[in-house]
PDB file of N, CA and C in Angstrom:
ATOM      1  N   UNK A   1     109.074 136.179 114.520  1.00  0.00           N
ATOM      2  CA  UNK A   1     107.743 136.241 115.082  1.00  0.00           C
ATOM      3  C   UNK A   1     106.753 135.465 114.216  1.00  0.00           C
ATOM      4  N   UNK A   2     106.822 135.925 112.848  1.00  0.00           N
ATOM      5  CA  UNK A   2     105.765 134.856 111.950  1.00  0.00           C
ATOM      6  C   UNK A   2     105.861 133.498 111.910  1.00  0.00           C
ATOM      7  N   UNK A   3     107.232 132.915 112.322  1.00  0.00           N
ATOM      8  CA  UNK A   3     107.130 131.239 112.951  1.00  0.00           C
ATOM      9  C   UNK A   3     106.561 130.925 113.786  1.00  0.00           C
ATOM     10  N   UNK A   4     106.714 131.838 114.876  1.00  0.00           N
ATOM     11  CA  UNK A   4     106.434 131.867 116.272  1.00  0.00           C
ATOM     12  C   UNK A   4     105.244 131.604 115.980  1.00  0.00           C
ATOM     13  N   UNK A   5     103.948 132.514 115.687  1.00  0.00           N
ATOM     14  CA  UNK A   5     103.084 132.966 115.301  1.00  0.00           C
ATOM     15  C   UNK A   5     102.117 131.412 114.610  1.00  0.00           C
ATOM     16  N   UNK A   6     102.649 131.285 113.259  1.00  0.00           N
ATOM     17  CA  UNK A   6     102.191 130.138 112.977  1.00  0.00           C
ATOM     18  C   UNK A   6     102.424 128.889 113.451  1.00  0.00           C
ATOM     19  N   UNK A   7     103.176 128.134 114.198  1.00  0.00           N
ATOM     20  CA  UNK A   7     103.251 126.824 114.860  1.00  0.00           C
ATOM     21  C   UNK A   7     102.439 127.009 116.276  1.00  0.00           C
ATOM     22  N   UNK A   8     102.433 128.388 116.986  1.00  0.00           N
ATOM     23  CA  UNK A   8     101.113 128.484 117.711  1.00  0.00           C
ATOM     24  C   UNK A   8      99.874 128.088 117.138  1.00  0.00           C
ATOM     25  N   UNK A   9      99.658 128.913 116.536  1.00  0.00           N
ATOM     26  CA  UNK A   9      98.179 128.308 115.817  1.00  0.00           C
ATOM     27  C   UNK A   9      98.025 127.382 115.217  1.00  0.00           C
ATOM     28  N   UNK A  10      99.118 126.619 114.381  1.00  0.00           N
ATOM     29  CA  UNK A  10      98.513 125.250 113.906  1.00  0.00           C
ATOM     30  C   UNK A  10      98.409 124.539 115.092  1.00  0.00           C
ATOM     31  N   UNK A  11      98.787 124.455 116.455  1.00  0.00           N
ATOM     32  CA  UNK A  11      98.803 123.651 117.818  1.00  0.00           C
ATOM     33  C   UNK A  11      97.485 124.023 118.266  1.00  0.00           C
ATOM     34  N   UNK A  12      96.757 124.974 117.925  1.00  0.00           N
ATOM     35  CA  UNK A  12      95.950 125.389 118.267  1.00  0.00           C
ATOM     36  C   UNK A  12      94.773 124.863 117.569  1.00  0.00           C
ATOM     37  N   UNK A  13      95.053 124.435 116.222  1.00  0.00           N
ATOM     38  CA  UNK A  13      94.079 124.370 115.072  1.00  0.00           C
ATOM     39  C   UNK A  13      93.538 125.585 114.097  1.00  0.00           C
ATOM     40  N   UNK A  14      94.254 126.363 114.289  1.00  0.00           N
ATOM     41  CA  UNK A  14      93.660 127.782 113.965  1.00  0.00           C
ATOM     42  C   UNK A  14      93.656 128.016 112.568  1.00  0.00           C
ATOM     43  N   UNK A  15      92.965 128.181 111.455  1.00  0.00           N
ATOM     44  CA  UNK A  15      93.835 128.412 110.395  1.00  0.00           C
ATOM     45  C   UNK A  15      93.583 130.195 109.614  1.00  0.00           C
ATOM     46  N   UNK A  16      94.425 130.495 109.148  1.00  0.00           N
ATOM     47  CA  UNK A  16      94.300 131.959 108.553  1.00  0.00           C
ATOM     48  C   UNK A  16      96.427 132.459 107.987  1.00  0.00           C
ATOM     49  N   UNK A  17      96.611 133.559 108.556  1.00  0.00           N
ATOM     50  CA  UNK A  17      97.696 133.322 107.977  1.00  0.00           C
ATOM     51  C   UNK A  17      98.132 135.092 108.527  1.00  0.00           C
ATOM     52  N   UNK A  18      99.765 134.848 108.403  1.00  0.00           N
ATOM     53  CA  UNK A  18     100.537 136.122 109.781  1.00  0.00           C
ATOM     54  C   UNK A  18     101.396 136.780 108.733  1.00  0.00           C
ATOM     55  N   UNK A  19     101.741 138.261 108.454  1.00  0.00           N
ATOM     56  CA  UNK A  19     102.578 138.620 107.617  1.00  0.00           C
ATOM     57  C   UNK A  19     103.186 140.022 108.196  1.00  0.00           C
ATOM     58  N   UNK A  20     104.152 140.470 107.510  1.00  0.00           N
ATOM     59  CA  UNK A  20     104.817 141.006 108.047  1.00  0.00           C
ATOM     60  C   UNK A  20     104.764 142.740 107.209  1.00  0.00           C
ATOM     61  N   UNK A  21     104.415 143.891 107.964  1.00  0.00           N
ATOM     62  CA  UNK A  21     103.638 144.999 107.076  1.00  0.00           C
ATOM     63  C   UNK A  21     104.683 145.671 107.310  1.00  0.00           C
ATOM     64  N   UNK A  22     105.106 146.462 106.224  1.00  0.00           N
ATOM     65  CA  UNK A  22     105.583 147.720 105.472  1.00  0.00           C
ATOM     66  C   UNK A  22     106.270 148.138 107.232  1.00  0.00           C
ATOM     67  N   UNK A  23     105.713 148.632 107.413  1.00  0.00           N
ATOM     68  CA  UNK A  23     106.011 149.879 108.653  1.00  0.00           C
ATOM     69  C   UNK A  23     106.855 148.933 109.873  1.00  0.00           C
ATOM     70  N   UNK A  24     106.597 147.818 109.905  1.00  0.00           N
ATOM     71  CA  UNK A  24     107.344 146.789 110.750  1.00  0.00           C
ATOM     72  C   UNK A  24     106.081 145.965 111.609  1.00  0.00           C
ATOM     73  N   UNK A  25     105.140 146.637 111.896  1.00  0.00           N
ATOM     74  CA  UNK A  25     104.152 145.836 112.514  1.00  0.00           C
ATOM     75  C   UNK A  25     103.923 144.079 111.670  1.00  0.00           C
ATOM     76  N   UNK A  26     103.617 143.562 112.500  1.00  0.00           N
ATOM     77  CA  UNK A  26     102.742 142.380 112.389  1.00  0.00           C
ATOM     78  C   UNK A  26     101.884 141.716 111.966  1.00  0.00           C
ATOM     79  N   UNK A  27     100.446 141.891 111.210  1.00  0.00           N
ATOM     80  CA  UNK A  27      99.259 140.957 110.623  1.00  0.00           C
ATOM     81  C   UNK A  27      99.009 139.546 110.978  1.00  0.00           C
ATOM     82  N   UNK A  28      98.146 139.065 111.802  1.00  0.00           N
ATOM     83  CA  UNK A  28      97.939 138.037 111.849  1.00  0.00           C
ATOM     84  C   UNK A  28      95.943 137.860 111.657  1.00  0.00           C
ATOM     85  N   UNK A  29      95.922 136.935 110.747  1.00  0.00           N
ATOM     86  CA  UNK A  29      94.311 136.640 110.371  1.00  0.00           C
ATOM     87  C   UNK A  29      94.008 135.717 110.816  1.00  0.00           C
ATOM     88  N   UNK A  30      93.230 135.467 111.481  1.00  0.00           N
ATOM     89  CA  UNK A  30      93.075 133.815 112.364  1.00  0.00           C
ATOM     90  C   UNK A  30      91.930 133.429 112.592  1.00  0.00           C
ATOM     91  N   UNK A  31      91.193 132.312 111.892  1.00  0.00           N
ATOM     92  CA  UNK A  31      90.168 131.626 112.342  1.00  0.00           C
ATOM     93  C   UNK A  31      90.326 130.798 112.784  1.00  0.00           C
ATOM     94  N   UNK A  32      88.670 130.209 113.739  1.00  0.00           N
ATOM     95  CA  UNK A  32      89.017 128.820 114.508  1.00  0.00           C
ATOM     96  C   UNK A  32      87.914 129.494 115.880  1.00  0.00           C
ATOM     97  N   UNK A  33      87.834 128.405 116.942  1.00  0.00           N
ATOM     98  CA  UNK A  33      87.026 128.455 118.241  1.00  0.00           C
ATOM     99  C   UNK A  33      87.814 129.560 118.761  1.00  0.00           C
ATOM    100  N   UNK A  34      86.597 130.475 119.098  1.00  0.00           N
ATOM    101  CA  UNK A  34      86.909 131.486 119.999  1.00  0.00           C
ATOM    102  C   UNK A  34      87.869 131.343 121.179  1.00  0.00           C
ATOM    103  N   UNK A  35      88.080 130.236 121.859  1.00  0.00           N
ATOM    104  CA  UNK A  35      88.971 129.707 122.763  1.00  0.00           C
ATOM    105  C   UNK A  35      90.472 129.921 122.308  1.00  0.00           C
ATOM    106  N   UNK A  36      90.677 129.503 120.982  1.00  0.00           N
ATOM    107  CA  UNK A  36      91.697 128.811 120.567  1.00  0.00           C
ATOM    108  C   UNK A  36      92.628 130.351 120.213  1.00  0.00           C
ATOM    109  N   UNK A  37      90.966 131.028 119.608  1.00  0.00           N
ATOM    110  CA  UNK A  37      91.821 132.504 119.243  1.00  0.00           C
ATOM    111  C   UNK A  37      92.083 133.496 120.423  1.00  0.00           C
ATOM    112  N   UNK A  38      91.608 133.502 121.866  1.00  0.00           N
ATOM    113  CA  UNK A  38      91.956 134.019 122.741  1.00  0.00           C
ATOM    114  C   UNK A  38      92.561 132.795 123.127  1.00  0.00           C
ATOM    115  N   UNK A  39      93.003 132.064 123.063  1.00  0.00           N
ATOM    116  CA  UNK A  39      94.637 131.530 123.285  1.00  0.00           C
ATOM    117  C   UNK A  39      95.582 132.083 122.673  1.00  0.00           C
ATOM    118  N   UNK A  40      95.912 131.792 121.522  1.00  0.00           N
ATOM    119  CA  UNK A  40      97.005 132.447 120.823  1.00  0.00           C
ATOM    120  C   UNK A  40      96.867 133.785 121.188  1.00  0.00           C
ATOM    121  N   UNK A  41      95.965 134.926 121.443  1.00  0.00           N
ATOM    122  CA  UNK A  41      96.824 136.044 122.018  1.00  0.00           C
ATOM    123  C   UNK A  41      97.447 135.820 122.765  1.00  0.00           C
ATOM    124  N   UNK A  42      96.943 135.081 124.034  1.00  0.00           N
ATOM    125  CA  UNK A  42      97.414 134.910 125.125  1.00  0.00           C
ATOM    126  C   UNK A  42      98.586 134.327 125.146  1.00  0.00           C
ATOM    127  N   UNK A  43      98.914 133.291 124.222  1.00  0.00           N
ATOM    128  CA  UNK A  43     100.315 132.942 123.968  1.00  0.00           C
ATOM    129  C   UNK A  43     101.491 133.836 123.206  1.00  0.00           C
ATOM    130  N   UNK A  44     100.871 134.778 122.314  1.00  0.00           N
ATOM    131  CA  UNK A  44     101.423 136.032 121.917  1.00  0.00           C
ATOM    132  C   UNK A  44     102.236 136.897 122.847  1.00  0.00           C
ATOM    133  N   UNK A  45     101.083 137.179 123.259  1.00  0.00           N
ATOM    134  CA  UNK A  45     101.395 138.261 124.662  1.00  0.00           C
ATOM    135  C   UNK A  45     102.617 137.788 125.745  1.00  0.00           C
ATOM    136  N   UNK A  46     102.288 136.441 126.024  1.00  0.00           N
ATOM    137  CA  UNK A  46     103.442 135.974 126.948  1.00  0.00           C
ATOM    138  C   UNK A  46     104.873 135.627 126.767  1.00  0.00           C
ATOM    139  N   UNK A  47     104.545 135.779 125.303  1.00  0.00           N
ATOM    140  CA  UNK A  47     105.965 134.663 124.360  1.00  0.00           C
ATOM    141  C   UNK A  47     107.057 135.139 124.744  1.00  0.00           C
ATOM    142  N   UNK A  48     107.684 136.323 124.704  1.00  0.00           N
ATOM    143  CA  UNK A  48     108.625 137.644 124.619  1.00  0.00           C
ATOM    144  C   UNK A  48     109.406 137.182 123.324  1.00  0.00           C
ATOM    145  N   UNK A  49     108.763 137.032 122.683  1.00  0.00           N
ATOM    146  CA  UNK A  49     109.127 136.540 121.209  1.00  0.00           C
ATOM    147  C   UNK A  49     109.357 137.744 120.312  1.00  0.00           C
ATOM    148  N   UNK A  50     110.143 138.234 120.464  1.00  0.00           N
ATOM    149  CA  UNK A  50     110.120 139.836 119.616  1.00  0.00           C
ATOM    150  C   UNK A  50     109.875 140.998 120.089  1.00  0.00           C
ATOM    151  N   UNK A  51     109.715 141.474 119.937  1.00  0.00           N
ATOM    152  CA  UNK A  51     109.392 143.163 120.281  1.00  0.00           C
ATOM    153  C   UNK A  51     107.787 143.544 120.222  1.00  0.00           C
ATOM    154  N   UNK A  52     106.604 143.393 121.783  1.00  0.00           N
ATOM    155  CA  UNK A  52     105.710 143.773 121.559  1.00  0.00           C
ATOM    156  C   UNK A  52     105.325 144.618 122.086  1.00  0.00           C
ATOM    157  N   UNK A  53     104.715 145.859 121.343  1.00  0.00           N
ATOM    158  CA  UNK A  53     104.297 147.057 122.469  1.00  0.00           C
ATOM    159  C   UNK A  53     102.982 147.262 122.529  1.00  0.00           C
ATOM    160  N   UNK A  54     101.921 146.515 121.453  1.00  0.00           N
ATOM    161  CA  UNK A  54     100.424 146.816 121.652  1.00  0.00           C
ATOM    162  C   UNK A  54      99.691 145.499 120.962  1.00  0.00           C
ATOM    163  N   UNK A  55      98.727 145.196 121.003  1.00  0.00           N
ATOM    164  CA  UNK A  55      98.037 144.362 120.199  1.00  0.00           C
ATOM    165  C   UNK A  55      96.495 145.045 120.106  1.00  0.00           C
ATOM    166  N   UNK A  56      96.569 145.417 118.900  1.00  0.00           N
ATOM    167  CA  UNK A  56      95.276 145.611 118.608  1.00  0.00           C
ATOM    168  C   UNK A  56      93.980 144.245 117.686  1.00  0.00           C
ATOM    169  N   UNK A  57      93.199 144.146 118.401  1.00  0.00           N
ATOM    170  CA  UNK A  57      92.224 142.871 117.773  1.00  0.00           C
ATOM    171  C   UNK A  57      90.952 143.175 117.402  1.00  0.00           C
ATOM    172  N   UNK A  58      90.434 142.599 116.186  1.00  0.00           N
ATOM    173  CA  UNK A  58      89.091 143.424 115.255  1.00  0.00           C
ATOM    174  C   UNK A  58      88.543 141.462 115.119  1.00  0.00           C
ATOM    175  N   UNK A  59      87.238 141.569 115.863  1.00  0.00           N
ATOM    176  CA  UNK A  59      86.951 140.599 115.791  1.00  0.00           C
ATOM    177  C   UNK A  59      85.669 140.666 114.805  1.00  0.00           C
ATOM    178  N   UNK A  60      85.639 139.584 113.975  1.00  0.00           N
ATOM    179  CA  UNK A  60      85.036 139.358 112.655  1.00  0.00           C
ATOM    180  C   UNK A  60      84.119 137.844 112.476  1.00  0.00           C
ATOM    181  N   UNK A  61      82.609 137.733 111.721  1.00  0.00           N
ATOM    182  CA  UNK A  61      82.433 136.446 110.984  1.00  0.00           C
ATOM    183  C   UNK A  61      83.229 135.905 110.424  1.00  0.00           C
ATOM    184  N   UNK A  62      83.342 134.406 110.911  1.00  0.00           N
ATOM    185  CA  UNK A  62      84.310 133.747 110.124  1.00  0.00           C
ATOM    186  C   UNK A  62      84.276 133.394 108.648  1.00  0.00           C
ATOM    187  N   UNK A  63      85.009 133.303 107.852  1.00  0.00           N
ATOM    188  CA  UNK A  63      84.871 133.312 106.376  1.00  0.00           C
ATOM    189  C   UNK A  63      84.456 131.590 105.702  1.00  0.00           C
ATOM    190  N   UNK A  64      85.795 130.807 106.287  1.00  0.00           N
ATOM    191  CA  UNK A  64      85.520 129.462 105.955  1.00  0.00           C
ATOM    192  C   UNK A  64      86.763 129.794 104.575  1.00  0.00           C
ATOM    193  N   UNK A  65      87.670 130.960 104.548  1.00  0.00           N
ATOM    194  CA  UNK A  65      88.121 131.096 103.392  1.00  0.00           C
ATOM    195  C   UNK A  65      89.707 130.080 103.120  1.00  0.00           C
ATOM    196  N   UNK A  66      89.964 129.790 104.748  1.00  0.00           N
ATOM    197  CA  UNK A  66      91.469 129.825 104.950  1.00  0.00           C
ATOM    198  C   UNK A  66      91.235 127.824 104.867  1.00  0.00           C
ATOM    199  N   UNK A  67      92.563 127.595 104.435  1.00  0.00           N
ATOM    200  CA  UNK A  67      93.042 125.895 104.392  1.00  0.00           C
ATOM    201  C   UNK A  67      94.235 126.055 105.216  1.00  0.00           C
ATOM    202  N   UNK A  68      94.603 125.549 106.433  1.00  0.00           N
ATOM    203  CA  UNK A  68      95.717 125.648 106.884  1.00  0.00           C
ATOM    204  C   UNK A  68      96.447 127.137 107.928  1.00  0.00           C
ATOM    205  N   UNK A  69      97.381 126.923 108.024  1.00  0.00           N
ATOM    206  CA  UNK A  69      97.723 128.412 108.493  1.00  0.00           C
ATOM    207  C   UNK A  69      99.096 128.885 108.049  1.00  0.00           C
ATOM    208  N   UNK A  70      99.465 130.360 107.284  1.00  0.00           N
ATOM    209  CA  UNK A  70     100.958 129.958 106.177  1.00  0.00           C
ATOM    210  C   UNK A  70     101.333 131.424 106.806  1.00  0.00           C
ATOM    211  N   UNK A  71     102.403 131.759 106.537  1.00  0.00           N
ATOM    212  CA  UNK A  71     102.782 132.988 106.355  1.00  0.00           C
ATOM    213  C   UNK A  71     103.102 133.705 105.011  1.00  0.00           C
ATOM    214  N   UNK A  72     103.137 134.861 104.890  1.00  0.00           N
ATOM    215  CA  UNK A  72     102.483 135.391 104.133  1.00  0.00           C
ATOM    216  C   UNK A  72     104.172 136.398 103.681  1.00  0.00           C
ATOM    217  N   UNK A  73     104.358 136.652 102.640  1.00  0.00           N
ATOM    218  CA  UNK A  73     105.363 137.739 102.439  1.00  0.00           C
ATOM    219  C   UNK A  73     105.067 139.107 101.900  1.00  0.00           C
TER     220      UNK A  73
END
């Protein structure tokens, strides 16, 4: 999923970064045009790329912190 995840968003332009938490869930941090980031859910959601049963999204000021988009261990 965190490949998946990041070659979406660099296609997207997105940059921030996707990791993989303790409990098995997912993390993904993503800046970029509001478009781009309700794309990649939307490409999320459709992928059947793994096992998804919810997506929860906390939308935030952008930081300007991220270079790129990486995954994270």
């Amino acid at each position: 999923m965190r490949y998946f995840v990041r070659s979406a968003a660099e296609s997207l332009g997105l940059t921030g970064f996707v990791k993989n938490l303790d409990d098995g869930r997912v993390e993904i941090t993503a800046e970029g045009e509001p478009e781009a980031l309700n794309k990649l859910l939307e490409v999320i959601e459709n992928s059947g790329v793994g096992h998804i049963t919810g997506i929860e999204t906390e939308w935030k000021e952008p930081t300007g912190d991220f270079c790129g988009f990486r995954i994270e261990r």
